[in-house]
Protein backbone atom coordinates (compact mmCIF):
# COMPACT_ATOMS: atom_id res chain seq x y z
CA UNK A 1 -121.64 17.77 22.62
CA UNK A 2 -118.77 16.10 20.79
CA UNK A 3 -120.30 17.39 17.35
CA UNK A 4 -120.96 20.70 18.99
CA UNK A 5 -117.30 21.16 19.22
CA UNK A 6 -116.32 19.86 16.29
CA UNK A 7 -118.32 22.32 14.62
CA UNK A 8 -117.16 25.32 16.61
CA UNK A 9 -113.29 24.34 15.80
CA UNK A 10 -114.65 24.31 12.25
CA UNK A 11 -116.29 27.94 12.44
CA UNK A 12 -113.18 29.67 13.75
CA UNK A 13 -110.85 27.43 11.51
CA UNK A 14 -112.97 29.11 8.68
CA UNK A 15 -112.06 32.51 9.14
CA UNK A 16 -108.43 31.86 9.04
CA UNK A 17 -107.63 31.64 5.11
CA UNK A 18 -109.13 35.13 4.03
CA UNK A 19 -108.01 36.96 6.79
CA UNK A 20 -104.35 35.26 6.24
CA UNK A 21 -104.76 36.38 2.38
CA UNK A 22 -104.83 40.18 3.40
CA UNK A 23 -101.75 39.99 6.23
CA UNK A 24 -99.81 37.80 3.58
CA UNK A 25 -99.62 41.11 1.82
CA UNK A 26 -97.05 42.38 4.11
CA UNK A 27 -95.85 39.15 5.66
CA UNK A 28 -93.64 36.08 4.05
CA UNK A 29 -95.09 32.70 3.88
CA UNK A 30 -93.20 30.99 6.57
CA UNK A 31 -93.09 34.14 9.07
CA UNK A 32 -96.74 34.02 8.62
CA UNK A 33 -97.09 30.26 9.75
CA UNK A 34 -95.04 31.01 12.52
CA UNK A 35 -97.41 33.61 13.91
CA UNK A 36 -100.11 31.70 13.67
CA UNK A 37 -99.12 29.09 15.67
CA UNK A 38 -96.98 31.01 18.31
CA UNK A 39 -100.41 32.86 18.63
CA UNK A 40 -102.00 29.93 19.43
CA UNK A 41 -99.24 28.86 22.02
CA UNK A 42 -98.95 32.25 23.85
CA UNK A 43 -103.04 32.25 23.68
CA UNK A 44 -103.62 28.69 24.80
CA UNK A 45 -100.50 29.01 27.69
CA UNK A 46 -102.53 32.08 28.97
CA UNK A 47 -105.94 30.78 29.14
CA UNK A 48 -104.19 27.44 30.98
CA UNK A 49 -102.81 29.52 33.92
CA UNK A 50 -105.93 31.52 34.28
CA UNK A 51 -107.89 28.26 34.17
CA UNK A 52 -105.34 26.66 36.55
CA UNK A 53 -105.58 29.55 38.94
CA UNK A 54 -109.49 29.80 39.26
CA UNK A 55 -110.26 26.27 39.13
CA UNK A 56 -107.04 25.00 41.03
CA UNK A 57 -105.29 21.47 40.07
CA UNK A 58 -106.73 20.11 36.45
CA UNK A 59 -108.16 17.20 36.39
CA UNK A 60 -107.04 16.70 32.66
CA UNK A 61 -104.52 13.56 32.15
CA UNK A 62 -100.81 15.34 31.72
CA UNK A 63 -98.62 14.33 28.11
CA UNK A 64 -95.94 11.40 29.55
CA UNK A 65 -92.57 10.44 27.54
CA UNK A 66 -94.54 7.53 26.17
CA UNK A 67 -96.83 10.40 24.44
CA UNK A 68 -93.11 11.76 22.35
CA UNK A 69 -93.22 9.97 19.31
CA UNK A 70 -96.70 11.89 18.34
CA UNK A 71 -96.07 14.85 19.72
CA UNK A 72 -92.92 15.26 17.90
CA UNK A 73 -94.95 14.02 14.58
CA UNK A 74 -97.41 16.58 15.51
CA UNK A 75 -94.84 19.24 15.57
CA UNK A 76 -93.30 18.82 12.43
CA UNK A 77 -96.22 18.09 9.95
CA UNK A 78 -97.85 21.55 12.08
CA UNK A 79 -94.15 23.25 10.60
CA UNK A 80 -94.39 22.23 7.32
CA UNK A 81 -98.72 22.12 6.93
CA UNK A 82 -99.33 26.03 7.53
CA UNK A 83 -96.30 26.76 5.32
CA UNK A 84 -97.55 25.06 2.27
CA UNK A 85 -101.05 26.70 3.40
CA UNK A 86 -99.41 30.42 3.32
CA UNK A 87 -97.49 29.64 0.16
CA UNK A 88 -100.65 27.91 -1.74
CA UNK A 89 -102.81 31.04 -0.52
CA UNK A 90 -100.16 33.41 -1.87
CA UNK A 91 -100.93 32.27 -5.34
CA UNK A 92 -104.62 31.34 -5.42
CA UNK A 93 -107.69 32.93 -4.26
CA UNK A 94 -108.09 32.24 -0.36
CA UNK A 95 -112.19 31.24 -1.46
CA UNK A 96 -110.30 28.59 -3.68
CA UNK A 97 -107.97 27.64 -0.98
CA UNK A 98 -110.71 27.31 2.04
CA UNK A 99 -112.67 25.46 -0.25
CA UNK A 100 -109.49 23.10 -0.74
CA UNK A 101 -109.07 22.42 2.36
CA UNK A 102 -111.84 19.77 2.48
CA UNK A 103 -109.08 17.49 1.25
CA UNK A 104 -107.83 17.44 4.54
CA UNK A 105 -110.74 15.12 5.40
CA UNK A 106 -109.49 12.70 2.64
CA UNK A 107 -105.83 12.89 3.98
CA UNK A 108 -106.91 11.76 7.65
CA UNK A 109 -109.54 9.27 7.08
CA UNK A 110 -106.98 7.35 4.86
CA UNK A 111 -104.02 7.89 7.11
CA UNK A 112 -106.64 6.77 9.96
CA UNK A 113 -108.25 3.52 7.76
CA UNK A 114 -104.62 1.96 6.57
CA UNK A 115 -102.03 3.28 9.01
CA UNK A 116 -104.29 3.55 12.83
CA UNK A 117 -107.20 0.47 11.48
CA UNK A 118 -110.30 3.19 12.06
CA UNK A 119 -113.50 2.26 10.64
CA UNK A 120 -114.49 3.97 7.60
CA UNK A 121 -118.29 3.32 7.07
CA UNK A 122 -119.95 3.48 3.31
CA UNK A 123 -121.23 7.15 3.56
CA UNK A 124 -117.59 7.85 4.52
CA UNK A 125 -116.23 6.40 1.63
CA UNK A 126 -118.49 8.00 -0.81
CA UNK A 127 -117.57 11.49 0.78
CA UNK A 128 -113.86 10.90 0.11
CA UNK A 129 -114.76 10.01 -3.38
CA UNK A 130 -116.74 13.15 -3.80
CA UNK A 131 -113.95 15.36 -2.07
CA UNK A 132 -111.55 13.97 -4.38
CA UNK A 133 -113.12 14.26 -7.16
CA UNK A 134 -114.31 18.03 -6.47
CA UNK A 135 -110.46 18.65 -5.43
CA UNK A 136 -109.09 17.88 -8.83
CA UNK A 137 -111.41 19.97 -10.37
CA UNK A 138 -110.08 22.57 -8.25
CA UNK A 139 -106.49 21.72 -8.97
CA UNK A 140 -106.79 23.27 -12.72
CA UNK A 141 -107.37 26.84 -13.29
CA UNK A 142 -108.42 25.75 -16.68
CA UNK A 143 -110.04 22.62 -17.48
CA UNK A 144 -110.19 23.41 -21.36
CA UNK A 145 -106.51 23.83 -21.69
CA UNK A 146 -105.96 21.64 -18.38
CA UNK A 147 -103.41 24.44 -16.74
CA UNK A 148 -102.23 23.51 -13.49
CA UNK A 149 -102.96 25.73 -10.40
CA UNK A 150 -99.80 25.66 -8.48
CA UNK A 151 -101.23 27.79 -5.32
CA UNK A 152 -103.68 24.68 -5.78
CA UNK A 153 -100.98 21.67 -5.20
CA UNK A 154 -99.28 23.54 -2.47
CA UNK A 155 -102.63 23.47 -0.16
CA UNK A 156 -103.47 20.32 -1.24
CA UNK A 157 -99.56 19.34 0.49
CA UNK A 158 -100.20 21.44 3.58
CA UNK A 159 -103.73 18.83 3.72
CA UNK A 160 -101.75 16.06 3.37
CA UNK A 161 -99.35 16.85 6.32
CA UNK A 162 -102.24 17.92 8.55
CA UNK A 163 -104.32 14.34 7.60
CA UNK A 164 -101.02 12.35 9.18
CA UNK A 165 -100.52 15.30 12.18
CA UNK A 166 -104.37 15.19 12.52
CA UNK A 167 -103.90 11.32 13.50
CA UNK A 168 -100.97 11.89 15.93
CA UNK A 169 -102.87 14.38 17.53
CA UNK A 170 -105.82 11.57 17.70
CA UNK A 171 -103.66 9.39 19.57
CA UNK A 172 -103.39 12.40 22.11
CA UNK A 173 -106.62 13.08 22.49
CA UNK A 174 -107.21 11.59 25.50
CA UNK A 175 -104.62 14.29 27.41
CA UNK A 176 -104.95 17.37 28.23
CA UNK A 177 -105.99 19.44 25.43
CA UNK A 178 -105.14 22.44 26.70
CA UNK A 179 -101.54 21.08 26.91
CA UNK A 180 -101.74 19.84 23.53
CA UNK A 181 -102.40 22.94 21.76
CA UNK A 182 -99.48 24.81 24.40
CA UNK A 183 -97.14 22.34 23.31
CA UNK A 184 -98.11 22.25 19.65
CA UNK A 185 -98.39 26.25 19.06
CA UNK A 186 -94.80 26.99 20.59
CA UNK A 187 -93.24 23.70 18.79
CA UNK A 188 -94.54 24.71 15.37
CA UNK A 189 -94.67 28.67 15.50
CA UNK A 190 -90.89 28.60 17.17
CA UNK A 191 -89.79 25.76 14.44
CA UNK A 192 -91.33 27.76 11.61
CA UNK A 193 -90.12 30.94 13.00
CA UNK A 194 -86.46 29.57 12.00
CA UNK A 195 -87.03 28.50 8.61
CA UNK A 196 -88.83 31.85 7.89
CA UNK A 197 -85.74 33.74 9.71
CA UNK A 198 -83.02 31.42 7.28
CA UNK A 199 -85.34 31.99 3.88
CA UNK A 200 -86.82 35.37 3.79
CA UNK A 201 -86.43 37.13 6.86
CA UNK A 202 -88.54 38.28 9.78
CA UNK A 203 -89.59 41.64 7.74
CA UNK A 204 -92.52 42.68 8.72
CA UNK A 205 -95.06 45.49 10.20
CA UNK A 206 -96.11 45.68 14.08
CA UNK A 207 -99.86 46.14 13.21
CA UNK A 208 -99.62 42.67 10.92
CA UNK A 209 -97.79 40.71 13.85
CA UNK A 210 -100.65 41.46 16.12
CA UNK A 211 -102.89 40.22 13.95
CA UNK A 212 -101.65 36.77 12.87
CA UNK A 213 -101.35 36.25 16.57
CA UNK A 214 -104.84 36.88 17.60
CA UNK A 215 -105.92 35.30 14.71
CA UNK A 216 -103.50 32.48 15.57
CA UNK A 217 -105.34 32.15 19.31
CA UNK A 218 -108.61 32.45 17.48
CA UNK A 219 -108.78 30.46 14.30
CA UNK A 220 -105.55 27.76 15.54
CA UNK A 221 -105.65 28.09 19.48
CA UNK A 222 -109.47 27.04 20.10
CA UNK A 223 -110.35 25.64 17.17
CA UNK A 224 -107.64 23.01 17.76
CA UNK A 225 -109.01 22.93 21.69
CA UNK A 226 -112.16 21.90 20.82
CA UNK A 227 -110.93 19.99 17.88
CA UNK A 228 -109.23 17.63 20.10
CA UNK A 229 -112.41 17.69 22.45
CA UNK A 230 -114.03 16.27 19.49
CA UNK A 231 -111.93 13.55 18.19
CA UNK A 232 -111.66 12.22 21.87
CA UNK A 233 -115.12 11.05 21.19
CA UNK A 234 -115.68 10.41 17.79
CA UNK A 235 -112.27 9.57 16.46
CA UNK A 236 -109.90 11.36 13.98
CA UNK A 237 -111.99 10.68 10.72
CA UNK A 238 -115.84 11.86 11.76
CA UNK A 239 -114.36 14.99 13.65
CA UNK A 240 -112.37 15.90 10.30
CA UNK A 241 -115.82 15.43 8.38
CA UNK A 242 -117.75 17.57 10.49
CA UNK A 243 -114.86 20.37 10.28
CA UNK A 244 -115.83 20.46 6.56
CA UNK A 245 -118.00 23.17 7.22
CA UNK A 246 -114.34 25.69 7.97
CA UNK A 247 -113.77 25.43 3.84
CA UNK A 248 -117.69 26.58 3.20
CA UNK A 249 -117.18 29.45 5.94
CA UNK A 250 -113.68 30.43 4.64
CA UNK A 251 -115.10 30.74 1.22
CA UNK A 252 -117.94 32.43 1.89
CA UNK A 253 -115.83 35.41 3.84
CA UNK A 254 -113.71 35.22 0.63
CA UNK A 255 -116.30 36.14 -1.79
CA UNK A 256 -117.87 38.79 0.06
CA UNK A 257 -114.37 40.36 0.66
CA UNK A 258 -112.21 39.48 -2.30
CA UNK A 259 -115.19 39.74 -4.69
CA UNK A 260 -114.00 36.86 -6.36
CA UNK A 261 -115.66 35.99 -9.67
CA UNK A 262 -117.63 32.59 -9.05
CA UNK A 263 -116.65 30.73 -12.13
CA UNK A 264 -118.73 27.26 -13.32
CA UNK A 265 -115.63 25.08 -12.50
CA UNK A 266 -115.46 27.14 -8.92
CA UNK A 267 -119.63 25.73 -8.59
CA UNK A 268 -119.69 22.37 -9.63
CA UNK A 269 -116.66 21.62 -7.37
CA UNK A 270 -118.43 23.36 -4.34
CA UNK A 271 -121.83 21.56 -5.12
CA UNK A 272 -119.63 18.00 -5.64
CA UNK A 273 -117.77 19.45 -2.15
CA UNK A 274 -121.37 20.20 -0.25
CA UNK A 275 -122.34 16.85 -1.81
CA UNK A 276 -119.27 14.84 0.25
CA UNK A 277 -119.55 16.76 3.53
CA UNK A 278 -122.80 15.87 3.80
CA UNK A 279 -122.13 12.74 3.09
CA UNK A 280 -119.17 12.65 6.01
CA UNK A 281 -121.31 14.74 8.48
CA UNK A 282 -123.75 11.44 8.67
CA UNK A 283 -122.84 7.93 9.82
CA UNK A 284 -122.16 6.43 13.20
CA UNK A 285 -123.28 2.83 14.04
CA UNK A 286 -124.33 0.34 16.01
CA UNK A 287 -123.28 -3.34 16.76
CA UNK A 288 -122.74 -5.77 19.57
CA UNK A 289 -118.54 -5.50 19.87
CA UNK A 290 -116.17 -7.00 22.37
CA UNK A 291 -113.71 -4.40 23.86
CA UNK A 292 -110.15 -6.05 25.33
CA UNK A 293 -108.53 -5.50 28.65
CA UNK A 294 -106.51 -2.18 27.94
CA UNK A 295 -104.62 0.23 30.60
CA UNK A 296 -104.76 4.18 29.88
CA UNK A 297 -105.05 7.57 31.52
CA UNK A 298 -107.59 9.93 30.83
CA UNK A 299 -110.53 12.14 32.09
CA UNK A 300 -113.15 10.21 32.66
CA UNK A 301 -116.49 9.84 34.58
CA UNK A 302 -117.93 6.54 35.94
CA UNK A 303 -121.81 6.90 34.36
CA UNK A 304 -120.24 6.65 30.52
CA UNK A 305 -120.89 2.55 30.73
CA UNK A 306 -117.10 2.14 29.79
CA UNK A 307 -115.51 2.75 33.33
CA UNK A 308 -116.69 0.43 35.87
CA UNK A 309 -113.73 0.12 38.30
CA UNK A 310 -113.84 1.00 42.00
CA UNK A 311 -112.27 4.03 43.98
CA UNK A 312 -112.28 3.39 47.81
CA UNK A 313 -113.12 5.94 48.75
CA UNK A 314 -115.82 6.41 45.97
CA UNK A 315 -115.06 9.06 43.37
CA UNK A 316 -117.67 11.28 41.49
CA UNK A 317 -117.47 13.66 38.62
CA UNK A 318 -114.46 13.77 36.44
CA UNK A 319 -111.18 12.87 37.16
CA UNK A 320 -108.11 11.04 35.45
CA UNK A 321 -105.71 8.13 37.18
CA UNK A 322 -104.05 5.10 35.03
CA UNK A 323 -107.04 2.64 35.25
CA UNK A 324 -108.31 -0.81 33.61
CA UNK A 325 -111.33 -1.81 31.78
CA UNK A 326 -111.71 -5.72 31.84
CA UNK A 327 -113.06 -7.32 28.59
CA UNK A 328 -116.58 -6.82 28.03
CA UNK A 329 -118.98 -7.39 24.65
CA UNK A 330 -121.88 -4.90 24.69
CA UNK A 331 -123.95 -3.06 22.07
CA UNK A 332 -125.05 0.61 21.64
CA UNK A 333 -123.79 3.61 19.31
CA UNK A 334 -121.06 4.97 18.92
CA UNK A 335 -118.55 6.60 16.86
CA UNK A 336 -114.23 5.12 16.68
CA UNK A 337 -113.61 7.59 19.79
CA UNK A 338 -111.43 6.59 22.81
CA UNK A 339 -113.37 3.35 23.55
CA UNK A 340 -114.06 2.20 20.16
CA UNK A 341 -111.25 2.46 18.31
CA UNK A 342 -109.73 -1.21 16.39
CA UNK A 343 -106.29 0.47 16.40
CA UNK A 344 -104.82 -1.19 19.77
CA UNK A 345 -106.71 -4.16 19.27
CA UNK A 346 -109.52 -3.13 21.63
CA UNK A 347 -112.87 -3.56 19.78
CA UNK A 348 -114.07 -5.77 17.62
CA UNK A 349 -117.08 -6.85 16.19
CA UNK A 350 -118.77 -10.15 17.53
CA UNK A 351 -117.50 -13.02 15.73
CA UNK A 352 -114.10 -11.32 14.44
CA UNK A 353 -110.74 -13.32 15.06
CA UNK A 354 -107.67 -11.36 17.39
């Protein structure tokens, strides 16, 4: 299931860049950014009162002021990420640009190895090696002359910002995702909306503002949903991997729209680029691990082998309260989601010191 969406978020991520080439034609950079992400708020905030009124009180575990430091990360590198997107699109071919984006991968797994202590397994590492490497082919319009692509370096920046944001939204992931993506569409889109208003201007057309923000529900909105679905389960590094199929979809739309001339640099770095998502699609392991006492809030259920603890009366199905799991050392698979994540100190393989 976890995959599943991971995958979907992927698929409507991927139609984002070429349709944002064409509306780019009549809208700025940063006004651009802002649309897309205010049409993922307005989207998002719409679908959560409909949601709230048919299936009554959510069961979802609410954002708290202990939550602010990431959410206020998240906003800013979701500012500044979609405007280095828009800018890097507006000089490059959007096939070039969606296929760029598998950087992003690179950016979180890192920022999730060194910074949150995620586990990076071998195949991992050999997919960031490949994605790099098929990146700075990408970079250089020209490898005989070795001319820079400047549309290039300005995606690769807006990947960088989303591999940090990507993480602070990881340490959200066990709230309300619906929430999330409310808070993080009107944060950006109304923060980008003011740099675009101080540096060129809201000039625009009616038919293109409707567009970025359906697209913004559509390929920002729910993809980020189920995005955050996803890395509630299998952690911020496999869920970027498996979005590496948005770049493959995004270029694919751009060829058969653009008609963009498929070059040999263009096909060795999408073979090296096929190559390392393949390579980050696989993984997952398996070891006997000891998990620490630790206190959180989130939905769960009580037949996931994590959540033990008794309600009196007895609860079923999914809910969320503030609960404890007591220490426990068990073996089975699993992936560096909620309950298996090194970061806080709560797993560790048998025989590791504190």
């Amino acid at each position: 299931m976890a995959i599943g969406f991971a995958l979907l978020a992927a698929l409507l991520y991927g139609i984002s860049s070429p349709v944002s080439k064409i509306l780019l034609e009549t809208t700025s950079p940063e006004l651009m950014a802002a649309l897309l992400y205010l049409g993922a708020g307005f989207g998002m905030f719409a679908v959560s009162l409909l949601t709230k009124v048919k299936n009554g009180k959510t069961t979802e575990a609410p954002l708290t002021k202990k939550d602010f430091p990431f959410v206020l990360g998240m906003i800013l590198l979701d500012i500044a990420a979609p405007i280095f997107l828009m800018i890097g699109l507006s000089m490059t071919t959007a096939a070039n640009a969606s296929l760029l984006n598998n950087f992003e991968i690179v950016t979180t797994a890192l920022v999730a190895f060194f910074i949150f202590h995620e586990k990076i397994d071998r195949k991992l590492r050999v997919a960031i090696v490949l994605i790099v490497a098929a990146s700075i082919l990408l970079t250089f319009d020209d490898m005989s002359s070795f001319s820079f692509s400047t549309g290039s370096v300005f995606v690769l920046l807006a990947c960088l910002c989303w591999g940090f944001e990507n993480n602070c939204t990881r340490m959200l992931s066990v709230k309300n995702p619906m929430e999330i993506v409310v808070v993080k569409g009107f944060g950006a889109g109304f923060g980008a909306l003011v740099i675009a208003f101080f540096v060129q201007g809201l000039e625009t057309n009616l038919q293109s503002v409707i567009a970025a923000l359906v697209l913004g529900f559509f390929a920002y909105g729910l993809s980020i949903y189920f995005y955050v679905l996803a890395q509630r389960y299998l952690g911020a590094a496999k869920t970027s991997a498996f979005y590496a199929f948005a770049p493959f979809i995004g270029a694919g739309i751009s060829f058969a729209v653009f008609r963009t001339e498929l070059t040999h640099l263009y096909a060795v770095a999408a073979l090296v680029m096929v190559i390392g998502a393949y390579f980050a699609a696989r993984g997952g392991h398996r070891h006997f691990h000891y998990h620490a006492a630790v206190t959180h809030d989130h939905l769960h259920s009580h037949d996931d082998g994590h959540h033990t603890h008794v309600h009196n009366p007895p609860v079923t199905g999914e809910h969320s309260h503030v609960h404890t799991h007591e220490p426990v050392k068990h073996s089975h698979p699993h992936e560096a989601g909620v309950h298996h994540e090194s970061g806080d100190g709560e797993e560790r393989k048998e025989g590791e010191g504190r």
